[in-house]
Protein backbone atom coordinates (compact mmCIF):
# COMPACT_ATOMS: atom_id res chain seq x y z
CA UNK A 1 -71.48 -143.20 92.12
CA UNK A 2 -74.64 -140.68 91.25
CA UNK A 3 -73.72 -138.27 93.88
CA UNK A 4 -69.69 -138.38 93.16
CA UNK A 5 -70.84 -137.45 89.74
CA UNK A 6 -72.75 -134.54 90.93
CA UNK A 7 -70.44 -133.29 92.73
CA UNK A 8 -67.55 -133.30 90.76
CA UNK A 9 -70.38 -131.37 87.87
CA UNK A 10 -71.26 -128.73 90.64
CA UNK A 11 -67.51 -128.35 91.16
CA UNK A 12 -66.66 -128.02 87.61
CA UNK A 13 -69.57 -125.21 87.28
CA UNK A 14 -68.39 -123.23 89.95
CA UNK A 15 -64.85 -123.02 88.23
CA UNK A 16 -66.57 -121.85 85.54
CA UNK A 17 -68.38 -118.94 86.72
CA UNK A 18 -65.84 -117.56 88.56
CA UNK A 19 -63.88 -117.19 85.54
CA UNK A 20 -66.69 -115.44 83.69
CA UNK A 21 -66.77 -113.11 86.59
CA UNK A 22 -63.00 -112.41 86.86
CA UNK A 23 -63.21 -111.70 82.88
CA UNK A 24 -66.41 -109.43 83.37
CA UNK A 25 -63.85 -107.68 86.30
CA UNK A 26 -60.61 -107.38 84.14
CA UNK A 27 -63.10 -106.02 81.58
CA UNK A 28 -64.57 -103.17 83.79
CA UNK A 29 -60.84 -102.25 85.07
CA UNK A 30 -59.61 -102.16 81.28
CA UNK A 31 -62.09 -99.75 79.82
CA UNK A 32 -62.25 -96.84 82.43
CA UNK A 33 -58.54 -97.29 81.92
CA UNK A 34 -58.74 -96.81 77.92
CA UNK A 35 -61.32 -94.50 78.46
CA UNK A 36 -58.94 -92.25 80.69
CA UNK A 37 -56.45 -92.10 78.07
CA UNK A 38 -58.08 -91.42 75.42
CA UNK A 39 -59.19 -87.94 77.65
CA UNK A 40 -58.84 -84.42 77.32
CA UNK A 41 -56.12 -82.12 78.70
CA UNK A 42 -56.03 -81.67 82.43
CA UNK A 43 -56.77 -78.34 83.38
CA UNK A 44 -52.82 -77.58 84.61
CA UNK A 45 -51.78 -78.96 81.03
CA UNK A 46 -54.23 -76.10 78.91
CA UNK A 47 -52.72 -73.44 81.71
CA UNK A 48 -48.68 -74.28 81.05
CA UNK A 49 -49.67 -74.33 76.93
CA UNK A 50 -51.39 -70.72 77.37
CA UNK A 51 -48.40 -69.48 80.02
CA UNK A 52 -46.18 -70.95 76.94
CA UNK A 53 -48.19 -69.00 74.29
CA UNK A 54 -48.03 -65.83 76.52
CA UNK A 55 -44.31 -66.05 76.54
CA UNK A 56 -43.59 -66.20 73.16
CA UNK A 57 -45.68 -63.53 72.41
CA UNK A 58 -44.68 -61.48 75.10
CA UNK A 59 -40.86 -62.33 73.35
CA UNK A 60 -42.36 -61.16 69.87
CA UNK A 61 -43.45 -57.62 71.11
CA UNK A 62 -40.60 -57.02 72.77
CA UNK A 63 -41.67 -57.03 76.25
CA UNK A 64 -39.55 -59.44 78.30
CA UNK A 65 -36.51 -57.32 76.80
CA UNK A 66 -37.47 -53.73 77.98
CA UNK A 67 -40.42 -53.68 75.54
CA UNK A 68 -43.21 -51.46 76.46
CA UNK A 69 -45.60 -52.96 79.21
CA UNK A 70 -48.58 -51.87 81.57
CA UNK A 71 -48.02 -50.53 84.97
CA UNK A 72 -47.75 -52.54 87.43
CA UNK A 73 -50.67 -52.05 90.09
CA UNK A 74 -49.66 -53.85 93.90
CA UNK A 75 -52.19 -53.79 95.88
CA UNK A 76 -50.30 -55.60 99.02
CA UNK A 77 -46.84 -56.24 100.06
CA UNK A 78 -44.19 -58.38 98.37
CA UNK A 79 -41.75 -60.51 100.14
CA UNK A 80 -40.35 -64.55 99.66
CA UNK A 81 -43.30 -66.31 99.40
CA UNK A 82 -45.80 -64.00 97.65
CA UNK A 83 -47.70 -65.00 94.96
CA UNK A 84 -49.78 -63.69 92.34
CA UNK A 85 -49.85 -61.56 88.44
CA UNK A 86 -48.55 -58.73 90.54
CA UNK A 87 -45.38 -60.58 91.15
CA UNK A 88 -45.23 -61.58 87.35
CA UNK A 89 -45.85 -57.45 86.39
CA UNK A 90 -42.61 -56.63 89.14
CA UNK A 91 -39.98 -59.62 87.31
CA UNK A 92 -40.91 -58.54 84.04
CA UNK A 93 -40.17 -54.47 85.41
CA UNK A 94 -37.33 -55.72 87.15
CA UNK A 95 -35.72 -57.78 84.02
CA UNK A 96 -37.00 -54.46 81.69
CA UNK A 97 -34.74 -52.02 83.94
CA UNK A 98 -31.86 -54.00 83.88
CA UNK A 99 -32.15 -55.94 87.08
CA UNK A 100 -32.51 -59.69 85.79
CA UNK A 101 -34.45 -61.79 88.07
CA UNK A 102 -32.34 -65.07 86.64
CA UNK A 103 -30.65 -65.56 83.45
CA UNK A 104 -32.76 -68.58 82.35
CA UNK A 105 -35.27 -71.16 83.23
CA UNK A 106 -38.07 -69.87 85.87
CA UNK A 107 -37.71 -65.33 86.11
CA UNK A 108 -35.54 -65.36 83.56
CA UNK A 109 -36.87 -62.12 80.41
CA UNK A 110 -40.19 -64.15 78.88
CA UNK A 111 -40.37 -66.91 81.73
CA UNK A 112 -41.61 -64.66 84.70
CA UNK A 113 -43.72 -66.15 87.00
CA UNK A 114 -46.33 -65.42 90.04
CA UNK A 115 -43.92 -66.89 92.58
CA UNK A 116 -41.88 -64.72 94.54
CA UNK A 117 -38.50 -66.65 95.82
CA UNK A 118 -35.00 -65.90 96.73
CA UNK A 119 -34.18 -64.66 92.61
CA UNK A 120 -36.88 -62.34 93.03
CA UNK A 121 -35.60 -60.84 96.45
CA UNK A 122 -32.01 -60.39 95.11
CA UNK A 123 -33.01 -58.36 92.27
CA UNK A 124 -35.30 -56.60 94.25
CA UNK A 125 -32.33 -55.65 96.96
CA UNK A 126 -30.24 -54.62 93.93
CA UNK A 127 -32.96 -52.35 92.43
CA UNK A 128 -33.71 -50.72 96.18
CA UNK A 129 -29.84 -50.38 96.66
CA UNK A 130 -29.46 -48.28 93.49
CA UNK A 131 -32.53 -46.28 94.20
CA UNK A 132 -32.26 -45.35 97.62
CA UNK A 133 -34.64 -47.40 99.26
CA UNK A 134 -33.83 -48.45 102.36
CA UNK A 135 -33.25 -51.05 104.13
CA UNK A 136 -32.51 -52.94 100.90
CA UNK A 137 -33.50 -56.47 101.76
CA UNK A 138 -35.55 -57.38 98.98
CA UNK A 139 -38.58 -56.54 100.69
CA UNK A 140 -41.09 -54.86 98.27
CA UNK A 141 -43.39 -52.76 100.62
CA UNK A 142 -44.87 -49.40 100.89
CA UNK A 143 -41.73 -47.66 100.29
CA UNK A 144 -40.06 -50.03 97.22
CA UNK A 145 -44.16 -49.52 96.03
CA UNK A 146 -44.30 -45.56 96.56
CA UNK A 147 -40.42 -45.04 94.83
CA UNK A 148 -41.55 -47.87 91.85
CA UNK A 149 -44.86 -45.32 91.29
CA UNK A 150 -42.50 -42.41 91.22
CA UNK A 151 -40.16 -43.71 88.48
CA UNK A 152 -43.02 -45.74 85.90
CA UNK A 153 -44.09 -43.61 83.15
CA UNK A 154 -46.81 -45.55 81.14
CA UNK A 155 -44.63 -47.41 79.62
CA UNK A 156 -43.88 -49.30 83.38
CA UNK A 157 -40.94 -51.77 82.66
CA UNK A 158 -39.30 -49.85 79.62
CA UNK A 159 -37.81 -46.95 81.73
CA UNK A 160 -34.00 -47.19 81.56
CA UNK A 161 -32.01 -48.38 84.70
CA UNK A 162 -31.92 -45.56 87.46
CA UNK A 163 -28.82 -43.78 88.61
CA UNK A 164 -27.30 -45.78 91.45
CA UNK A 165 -28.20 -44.08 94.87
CA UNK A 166 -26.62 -44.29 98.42
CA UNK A 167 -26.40 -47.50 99.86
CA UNK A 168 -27.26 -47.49 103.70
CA UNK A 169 -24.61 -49.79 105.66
CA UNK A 170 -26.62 -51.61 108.57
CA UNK A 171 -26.39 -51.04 112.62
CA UNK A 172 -24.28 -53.93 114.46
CA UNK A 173 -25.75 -53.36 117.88
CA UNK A 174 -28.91 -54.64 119.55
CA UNK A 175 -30.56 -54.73 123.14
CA UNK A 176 -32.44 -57.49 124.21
CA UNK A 177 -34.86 -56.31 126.93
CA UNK A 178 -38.12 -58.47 128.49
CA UNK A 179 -41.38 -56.18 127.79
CA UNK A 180 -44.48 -56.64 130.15
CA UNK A 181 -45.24 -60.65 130.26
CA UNK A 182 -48.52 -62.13 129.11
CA UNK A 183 -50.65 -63.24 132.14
CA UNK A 184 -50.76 -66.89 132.94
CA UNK A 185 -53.42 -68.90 131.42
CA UNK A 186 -54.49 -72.69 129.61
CA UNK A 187 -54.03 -72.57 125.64
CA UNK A 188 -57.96 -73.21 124.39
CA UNK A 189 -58.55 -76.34 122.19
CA UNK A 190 -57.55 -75.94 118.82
CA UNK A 191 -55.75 -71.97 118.50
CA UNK A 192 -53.89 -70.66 116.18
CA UNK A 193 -52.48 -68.21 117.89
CA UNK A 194 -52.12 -66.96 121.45
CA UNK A 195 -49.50 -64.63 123.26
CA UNK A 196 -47.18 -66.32 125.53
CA UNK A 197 -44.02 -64.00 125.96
CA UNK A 198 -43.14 -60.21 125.24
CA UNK A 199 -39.58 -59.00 124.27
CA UNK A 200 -38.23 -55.63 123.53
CA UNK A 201 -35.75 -55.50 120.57
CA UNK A 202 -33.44 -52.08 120.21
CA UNK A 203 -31.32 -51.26 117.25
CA UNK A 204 -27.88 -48.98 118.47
CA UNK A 205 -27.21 -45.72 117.05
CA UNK A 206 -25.23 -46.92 114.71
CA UNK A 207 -28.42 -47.90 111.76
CA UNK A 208 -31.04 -50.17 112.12
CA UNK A 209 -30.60 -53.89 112.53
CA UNK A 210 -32.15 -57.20 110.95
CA UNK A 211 -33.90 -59.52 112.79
CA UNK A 212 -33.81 -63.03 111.38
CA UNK A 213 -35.03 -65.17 113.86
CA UNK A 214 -36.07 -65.11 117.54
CA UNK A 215 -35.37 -68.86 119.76
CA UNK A 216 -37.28 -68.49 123.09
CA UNK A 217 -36.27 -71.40 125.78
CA UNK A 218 -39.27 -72.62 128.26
CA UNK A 219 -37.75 -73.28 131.40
């Protein structure tokens, strides 16, 4: 009877302990979590309450509405994908001169952002098309850059909306031609990037031609 007794103590006293330790567990999961909320603002939080500051006070001076703003310096090409303050400076030119990058939410006069995406390339391919730049596609390069630099005083975005120019109507015909082919050889371990065939695209004489995309078939 002695050593049932003992047993059923030792039993009994294991039980015990291992709800201590569960409670000493809950406890250590409970306070990081308490701790946690009882944090600061996350970095992204701080940066979309000063981009929300910014915009109303951009709104207050004027300057998502054709207000007076700083030139715009680009120190690279522009295209769907871009992003960057220099793509912020060219929405708020572009909704200044009276080519609206969207009408509200995201690009819209006091909501521009560093993102470059299809809103941005429309009004882009609007402002090209009344200015003469050509092709107007939406892509802002050396020659959108060079004809933007021509027509900013120092007041950038508050210059009024340009006289509409010519508006260049694109080729329809294109040669497809094989070029010189890339010797034969085994892709190294781990490339980016290595030649594999050559073609030889020609626009008709009726205007140049856009390229959107090129399918090559291994056979």
């Amino acid at each position: 009877m002695s050593e049932i007794h003992k047993t059923r103590v030792a039993r009994t006293t294991s039980v015990f302990l291992s709800l201590a330790t569960a409670a000493t567990l809950v406890s250590s999961v409970i306070a990081p979590g308490l701790a946690f909320a009882q944090s600061t603002p996350t970095i992204a939080e701080l940066l979309a309450q000063i981009a929300t500051l910014q915009a109303q006070l951009q709104q207050l001076q004027g300057g998502g509405s054709g207000g007076s703003m700083s030139k715009c310096a680009f120190a690279k090409s522009l295209t769907v994908g871009s992003r960057g303050e220099d793509v912020r400076c060219l929405q708020q030119y572009l909704n200044s001169s009276g080519y609206q990058v969207a009408a509200s939410g995201s690009g819209s006069p006091g909501s521009e952002t560093t993102y470059f995406g299809s809103l941005t390339r429309s009004a882009v391919a609007k402002w090209q098309a009344a200015n003469g730049v050509s092709p107007a596609v939406g892509y802002f390069g050396p020659l959108s850059q060079a004809k933007y630099n021509s027509m900013a005083t120092g007041g950038g975005g508050g210059t009024p909306p340009p006289t509409p120019g010519p508006i260049t109507t694109p080729g329809t015909g294109l040669t497809v031609s094989s070029g010189t082919q890339p010797g034969a050889q085994l892709a190294p371990t781990n490339i980016a990037r290595i030649p594999f065939t050559r073609v030889i695209l020609t626009a008709g004489t009726d205007g140049d031609v856009t390229v959107n995309g090129l399918t090559v078939e291994r056979t």
